[in-house]
C-alpha atoms as a PDB file:
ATOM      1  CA  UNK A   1     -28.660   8.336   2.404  1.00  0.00           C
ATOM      2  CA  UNK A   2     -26.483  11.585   3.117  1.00  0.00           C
ATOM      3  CA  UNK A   3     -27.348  14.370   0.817  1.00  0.00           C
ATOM      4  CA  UNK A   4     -23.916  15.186  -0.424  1.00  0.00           C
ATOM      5  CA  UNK A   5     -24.252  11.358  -1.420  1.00  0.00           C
ATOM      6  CA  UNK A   6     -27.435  12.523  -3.408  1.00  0.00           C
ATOM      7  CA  UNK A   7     -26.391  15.939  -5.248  1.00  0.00           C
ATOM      8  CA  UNK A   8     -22.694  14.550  -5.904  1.00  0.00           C
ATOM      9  CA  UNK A   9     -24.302  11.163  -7.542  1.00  0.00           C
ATOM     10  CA  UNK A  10     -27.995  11.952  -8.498  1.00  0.00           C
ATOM     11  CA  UNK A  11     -27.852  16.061  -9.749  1.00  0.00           C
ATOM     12  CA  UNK A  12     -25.472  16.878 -12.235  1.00  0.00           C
ATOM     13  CA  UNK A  13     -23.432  20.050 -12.869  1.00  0.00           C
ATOM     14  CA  UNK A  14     -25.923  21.243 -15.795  1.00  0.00           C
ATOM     15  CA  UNK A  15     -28.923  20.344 -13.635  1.00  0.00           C
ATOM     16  CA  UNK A  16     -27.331  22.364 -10.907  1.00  0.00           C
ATOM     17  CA  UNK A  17     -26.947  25.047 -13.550  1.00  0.00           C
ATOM     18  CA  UNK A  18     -30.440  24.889 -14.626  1.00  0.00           C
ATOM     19  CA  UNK A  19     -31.651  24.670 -10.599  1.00  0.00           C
ATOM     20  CA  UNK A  20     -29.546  28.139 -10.050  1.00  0.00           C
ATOM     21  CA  UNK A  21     -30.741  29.907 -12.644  1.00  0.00           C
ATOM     22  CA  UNK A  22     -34.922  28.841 -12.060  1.00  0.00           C
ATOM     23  CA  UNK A  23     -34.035  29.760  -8.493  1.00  0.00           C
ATOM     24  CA  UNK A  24     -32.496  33.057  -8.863  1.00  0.00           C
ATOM     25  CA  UNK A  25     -34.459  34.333 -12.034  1.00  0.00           C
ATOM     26  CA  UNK A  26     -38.165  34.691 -10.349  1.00  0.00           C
ATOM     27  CA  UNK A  27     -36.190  36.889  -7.538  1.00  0.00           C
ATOM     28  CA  UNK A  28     -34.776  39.734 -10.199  1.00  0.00           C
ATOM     29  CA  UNK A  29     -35.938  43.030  -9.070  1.00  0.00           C
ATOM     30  CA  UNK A  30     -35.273  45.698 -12.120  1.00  0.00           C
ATOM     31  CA  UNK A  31     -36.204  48.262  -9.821  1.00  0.00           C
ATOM     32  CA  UNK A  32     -34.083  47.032  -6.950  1.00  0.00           C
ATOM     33  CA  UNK A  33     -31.294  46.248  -8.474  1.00  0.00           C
ATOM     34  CA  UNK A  34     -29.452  45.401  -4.681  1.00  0.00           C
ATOM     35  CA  UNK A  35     -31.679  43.134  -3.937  1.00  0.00           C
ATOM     36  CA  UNK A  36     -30.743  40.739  -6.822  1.00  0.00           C
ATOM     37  CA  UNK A  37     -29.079  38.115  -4.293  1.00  0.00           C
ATOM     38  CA  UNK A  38     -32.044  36.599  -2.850  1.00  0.00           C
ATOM     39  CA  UNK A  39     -31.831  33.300  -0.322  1.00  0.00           C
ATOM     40  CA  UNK A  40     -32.675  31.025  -3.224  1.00  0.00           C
ATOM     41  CA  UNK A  41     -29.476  32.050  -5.720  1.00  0.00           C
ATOM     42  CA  UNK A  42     -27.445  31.678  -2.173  1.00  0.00           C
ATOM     43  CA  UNK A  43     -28.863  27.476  -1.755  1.00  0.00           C
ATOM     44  CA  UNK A  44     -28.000  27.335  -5.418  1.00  0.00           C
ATOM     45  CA  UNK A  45     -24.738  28.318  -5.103  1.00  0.00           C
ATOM     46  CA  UNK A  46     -24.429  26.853  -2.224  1.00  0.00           C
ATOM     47  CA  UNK A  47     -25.172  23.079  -3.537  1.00  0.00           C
ATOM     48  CA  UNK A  48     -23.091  23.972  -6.370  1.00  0.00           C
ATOM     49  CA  UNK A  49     -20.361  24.815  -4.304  1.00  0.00           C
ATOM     50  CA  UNK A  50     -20.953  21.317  -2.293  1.00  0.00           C
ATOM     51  CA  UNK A  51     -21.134  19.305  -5.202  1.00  0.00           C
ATOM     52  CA  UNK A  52     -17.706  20.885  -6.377  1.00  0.00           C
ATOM     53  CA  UNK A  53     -15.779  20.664  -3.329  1.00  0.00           C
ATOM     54  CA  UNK A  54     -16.454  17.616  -2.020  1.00  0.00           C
ATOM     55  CA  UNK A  55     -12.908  15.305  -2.723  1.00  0.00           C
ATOM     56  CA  UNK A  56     -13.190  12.803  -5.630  1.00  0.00           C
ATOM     57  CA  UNK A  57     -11.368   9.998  -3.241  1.00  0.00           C
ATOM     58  CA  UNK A  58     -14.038  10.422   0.104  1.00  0.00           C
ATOM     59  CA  UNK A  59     -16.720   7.287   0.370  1.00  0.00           C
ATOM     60  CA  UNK A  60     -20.399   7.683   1.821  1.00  0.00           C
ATOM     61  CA  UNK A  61     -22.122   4.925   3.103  1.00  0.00           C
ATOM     62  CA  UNK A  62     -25.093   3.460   1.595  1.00  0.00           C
ATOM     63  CA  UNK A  63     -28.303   2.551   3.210  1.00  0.00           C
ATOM     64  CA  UNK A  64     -26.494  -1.150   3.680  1.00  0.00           C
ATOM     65  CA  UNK A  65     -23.531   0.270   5.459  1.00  0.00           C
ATOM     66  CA  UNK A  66     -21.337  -0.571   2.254  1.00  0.00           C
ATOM     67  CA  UNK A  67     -18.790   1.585   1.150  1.00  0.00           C
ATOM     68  CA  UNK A  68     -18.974   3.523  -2.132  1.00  0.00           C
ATOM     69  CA  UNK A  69     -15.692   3.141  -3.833  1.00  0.00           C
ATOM     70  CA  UNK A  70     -12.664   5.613  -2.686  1.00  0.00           C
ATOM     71  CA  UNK A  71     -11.586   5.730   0.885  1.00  0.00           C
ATOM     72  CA  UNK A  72     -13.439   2.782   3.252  1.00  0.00           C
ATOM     73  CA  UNK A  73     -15.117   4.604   6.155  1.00  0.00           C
ATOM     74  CA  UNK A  74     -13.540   1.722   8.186  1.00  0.00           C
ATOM     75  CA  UNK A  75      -9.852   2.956   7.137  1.00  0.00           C
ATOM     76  CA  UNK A  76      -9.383   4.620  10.742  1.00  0.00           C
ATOM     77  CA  UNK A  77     -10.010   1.549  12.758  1.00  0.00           C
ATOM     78  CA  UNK A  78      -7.322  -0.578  10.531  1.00  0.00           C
ATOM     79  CA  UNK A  79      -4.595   1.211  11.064  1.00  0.00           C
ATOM     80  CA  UNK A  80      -2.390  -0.696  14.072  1.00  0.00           C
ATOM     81  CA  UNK A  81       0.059   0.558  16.346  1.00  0.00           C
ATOM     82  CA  UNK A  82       3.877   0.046  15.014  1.00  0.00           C
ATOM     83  CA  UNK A  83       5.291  -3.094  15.786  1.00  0.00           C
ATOM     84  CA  UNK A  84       8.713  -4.888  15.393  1.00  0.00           C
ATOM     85  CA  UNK A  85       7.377  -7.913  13.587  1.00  0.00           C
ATOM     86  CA  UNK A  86       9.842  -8.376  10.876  1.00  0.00           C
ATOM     87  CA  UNK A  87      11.600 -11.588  11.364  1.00  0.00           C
ATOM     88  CA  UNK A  88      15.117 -11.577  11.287  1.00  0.00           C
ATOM     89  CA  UNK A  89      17.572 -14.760  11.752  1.00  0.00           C
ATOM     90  CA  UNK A  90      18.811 -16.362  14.942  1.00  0.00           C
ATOM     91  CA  UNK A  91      22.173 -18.601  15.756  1.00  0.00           C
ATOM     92  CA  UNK A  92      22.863 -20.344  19.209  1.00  0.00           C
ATOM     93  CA  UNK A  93      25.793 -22.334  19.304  1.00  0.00           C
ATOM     94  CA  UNK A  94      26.703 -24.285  22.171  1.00  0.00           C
ATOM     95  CA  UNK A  95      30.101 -25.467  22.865  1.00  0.00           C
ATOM     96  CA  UNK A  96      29.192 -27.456  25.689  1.00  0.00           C
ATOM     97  CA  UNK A  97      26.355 -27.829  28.136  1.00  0.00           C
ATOM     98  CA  UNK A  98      25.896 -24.981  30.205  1.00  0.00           C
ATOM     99  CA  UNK A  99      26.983 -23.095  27.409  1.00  0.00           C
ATOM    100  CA  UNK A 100      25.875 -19.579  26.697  1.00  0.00           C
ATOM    101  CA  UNK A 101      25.676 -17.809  23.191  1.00  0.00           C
ATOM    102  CA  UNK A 102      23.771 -14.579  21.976  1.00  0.00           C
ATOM    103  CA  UNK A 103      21.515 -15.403  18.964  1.00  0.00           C
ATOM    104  CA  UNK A 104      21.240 -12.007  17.178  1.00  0.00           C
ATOM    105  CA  UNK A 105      21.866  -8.503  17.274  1.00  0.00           C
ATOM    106  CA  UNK A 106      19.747  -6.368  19.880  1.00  0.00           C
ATOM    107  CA  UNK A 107      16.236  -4.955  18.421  1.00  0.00           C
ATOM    108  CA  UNK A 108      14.366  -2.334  19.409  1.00  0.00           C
ATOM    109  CA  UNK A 109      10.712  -3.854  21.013  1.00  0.00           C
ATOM    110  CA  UNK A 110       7.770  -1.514  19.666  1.00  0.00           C
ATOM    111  CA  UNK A 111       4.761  -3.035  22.396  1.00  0.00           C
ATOM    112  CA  UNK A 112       3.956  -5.720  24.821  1.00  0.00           C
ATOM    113  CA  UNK A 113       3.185  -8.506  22.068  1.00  0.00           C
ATOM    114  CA  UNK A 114       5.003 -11.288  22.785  1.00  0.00           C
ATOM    115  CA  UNK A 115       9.004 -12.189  21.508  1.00  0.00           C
ATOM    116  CA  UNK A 116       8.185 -14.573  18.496  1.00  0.00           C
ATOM    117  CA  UNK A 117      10.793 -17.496  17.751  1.00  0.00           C
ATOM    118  CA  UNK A 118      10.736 -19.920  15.326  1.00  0.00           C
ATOM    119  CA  UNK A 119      13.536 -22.632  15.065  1.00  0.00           C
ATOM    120  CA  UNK A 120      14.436 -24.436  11.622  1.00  0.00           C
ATOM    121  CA  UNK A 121      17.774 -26.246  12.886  1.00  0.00           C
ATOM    122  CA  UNK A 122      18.653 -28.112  16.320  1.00  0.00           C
ATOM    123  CA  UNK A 123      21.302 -29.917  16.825  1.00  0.00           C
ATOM    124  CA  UNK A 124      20.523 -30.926  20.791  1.00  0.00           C
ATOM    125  CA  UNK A 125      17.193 -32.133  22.066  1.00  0.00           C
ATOM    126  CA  UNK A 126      15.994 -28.652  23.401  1.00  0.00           C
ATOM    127  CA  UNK A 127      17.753 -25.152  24.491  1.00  0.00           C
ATOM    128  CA  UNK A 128      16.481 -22.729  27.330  1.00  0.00           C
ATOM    129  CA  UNK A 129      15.955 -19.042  25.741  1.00  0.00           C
ATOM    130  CA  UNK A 130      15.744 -15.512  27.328  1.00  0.00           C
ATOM    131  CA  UNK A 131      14.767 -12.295  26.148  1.00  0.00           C
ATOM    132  CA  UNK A 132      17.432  -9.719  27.483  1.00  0.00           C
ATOM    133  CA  UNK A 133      16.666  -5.731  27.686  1.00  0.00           C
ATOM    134  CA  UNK A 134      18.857  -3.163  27.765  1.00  0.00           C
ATOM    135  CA  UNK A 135      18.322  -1.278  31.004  1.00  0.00           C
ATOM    136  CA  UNK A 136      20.688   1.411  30.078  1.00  0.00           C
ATOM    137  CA  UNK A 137      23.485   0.139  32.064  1.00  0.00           C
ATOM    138  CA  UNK A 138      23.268  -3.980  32.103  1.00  0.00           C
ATOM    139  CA  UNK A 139      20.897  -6.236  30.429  1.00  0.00           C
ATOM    140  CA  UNK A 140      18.162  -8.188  32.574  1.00  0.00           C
ATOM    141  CA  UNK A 141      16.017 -10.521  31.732  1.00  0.00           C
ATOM    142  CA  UNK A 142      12.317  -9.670  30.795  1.00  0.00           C
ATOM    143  CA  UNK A 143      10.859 -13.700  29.935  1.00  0.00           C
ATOM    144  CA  UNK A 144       7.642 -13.661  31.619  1.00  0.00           C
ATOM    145  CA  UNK A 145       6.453 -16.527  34.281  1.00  0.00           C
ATOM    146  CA  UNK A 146       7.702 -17.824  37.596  1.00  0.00           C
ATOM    147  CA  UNK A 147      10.322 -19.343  36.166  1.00  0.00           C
ATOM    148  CA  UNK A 148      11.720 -16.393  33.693  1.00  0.00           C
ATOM    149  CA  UNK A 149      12.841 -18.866  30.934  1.00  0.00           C
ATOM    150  CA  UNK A 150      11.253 -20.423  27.568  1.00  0.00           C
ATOM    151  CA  UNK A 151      12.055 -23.816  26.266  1.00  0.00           C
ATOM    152  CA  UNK A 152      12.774 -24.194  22.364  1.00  0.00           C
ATOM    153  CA  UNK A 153      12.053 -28.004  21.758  1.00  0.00           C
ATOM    154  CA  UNK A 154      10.694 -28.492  17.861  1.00  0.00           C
ATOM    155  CA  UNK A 155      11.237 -27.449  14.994  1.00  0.00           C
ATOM    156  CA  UNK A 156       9.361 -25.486  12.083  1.00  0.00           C
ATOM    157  CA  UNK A 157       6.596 -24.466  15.160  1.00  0.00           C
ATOM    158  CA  UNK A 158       5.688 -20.651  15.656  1.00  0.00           C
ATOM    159  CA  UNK A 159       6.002 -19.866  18.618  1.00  0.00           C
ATOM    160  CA  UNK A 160       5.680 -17.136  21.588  1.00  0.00           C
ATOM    161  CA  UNK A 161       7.349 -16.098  24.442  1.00  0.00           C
ATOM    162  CA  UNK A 162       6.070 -13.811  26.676  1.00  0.00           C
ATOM    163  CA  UNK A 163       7.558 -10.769  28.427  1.00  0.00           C
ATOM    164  CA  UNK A 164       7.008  -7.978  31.424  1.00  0.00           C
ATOM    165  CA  UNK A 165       5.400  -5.212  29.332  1.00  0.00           C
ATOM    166  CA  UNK A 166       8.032  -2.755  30.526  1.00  0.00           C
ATOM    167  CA  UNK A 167      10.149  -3.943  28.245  1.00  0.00           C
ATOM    168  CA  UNK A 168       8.025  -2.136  25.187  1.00  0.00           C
ATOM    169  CA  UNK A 169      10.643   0.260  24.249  1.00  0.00           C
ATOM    170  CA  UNK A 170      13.667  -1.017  24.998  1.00  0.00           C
ATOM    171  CA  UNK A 171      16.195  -2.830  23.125  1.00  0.00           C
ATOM    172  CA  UNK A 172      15.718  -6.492  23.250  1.00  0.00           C
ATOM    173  CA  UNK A 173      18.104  -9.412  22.124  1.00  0.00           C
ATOM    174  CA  UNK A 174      17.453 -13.668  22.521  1.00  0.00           C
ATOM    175  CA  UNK A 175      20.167 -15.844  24.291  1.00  0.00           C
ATOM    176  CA  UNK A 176      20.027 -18.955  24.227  1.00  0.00           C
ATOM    177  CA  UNK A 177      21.781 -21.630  26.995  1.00  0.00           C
ATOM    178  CA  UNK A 178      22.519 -25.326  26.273  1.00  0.00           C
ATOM    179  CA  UNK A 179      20.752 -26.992  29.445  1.00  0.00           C
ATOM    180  CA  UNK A 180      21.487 -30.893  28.342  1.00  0.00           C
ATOM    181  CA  UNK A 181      24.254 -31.077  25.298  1.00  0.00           C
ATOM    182  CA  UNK A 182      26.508 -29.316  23.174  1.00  0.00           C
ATOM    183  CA  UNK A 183      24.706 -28.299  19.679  1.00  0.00           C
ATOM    184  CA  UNK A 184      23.682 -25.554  17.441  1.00  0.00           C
ATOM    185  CA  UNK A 185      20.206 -23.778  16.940  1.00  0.00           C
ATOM    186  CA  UNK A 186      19.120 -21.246  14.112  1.00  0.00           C
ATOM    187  CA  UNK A 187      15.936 -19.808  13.434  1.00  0.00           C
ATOM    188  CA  UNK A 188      14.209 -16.839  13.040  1.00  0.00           C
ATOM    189  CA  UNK A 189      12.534 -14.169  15.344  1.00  0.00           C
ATOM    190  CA  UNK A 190      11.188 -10.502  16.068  1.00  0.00           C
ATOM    191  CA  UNK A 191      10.410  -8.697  19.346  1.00  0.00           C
ATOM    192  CA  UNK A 192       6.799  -8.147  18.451  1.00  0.00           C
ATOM    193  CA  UNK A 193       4.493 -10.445  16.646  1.00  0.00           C
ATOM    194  CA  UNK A 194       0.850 -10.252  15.346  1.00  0.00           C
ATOM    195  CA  UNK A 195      -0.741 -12.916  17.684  1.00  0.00           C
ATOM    196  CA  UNK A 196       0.237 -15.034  20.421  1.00  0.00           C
ATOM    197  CA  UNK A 197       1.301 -18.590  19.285  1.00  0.00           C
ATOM    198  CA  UNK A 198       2.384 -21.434  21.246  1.00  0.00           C
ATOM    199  CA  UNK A 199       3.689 -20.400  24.502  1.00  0.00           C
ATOM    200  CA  UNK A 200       6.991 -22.213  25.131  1.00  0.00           C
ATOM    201  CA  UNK A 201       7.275 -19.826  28.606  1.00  0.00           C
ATOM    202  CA  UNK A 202       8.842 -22.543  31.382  1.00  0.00           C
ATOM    203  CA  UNK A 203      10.538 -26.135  30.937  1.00  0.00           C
END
């Protein structure tokens, strides 16, 4: 058990009092008067000064490894990295096949999670997606796999698609092509997520 655990919880300020005084009163010199601050007044005031200063809000472990109320000793390993994750709404709509449409505005990607997309409306059987990134003078794609694309098929299903890491920090935005029929597709989305869901990456 840490001993400012044990003077902050187990000795209070009048017992500290008392402890200063029975420390520093067999040390009184009358015929020295200079010599009146011995070592033992300077622990007292020492663990008085400990007891005083030490913040309200800060936790010590116990023997178990449990946290004493105020800040968890854990607190520095919880904090994450900022991502993107806030999921914003989506819209394909498809003329035609072969059709191209954008689905949202461009958002900035934060890390190398992957894109998350999840559909609540299709009006067609599937749609091929891609995650664009702005490049600073066109926009290329950034899907991840052999075949660069990601296949939206079913509704109401998180899912993931998965990207070239380089494109943490860059813009991002979804577009979505009709590969079999004319239809619309809406949904939701952000260019980071928490975890990985189901990959649609390929056909």
């Amino acid at each position: 058990m840490p001993p400012l655990y044990v003077i902050r919880h187990f000795i209070s300020p009048d017992d500290i009092q008392r402890l200063s005084f029975l420390l520093w009163f067999p040390c009184r010199n009358p015929k020295r008067k200079e010599k009146k601050m011995k070592v033992p007044i300077k622990l007292a005031a020492c663990l008085l000064a400990m007891t005083v200063m030490v913040p309200s809000g800060f936790a010590f472990a116990d023997v178990d490894g449990e946290d004493i109320g105020g800040m968890s000793s854990g607190s520095a390993s919880s904090i994450q990295p900022y991502a993107n994750n806030v999921n914003t709404s989506f819209y394909f709509t498809f003329k035609k096949s072969g059709a191209t449409s954008l689905g949202d505005e461009p958002r900035r990607k934060d890390n190398g999670t992957p894109v998350y997309v999840r559909a609540s409306k299709m009006v067609c059987d599937r749609c091929r997606v891609y995650v664009d990134m702005w490049t600073g003078s066109k926009w290329s794609n950034v899907v991840a796999g052999t075949k660069k694309r990601a296949t939206l098929k079913k509704i109401n299903t998180d899912c993931s698609i998965k990207v070239n890491k380089a494109a943490a920090g860059y813009m991002v935005r979804l577009t979505g092509w009709a590969d079999s029929q004319r239809g619309d597709v809406k949904g939701e989305w952000s260019p980071d997520s928490s975890r990985t869901y189901k990959v649609i990456n390929g056909d």
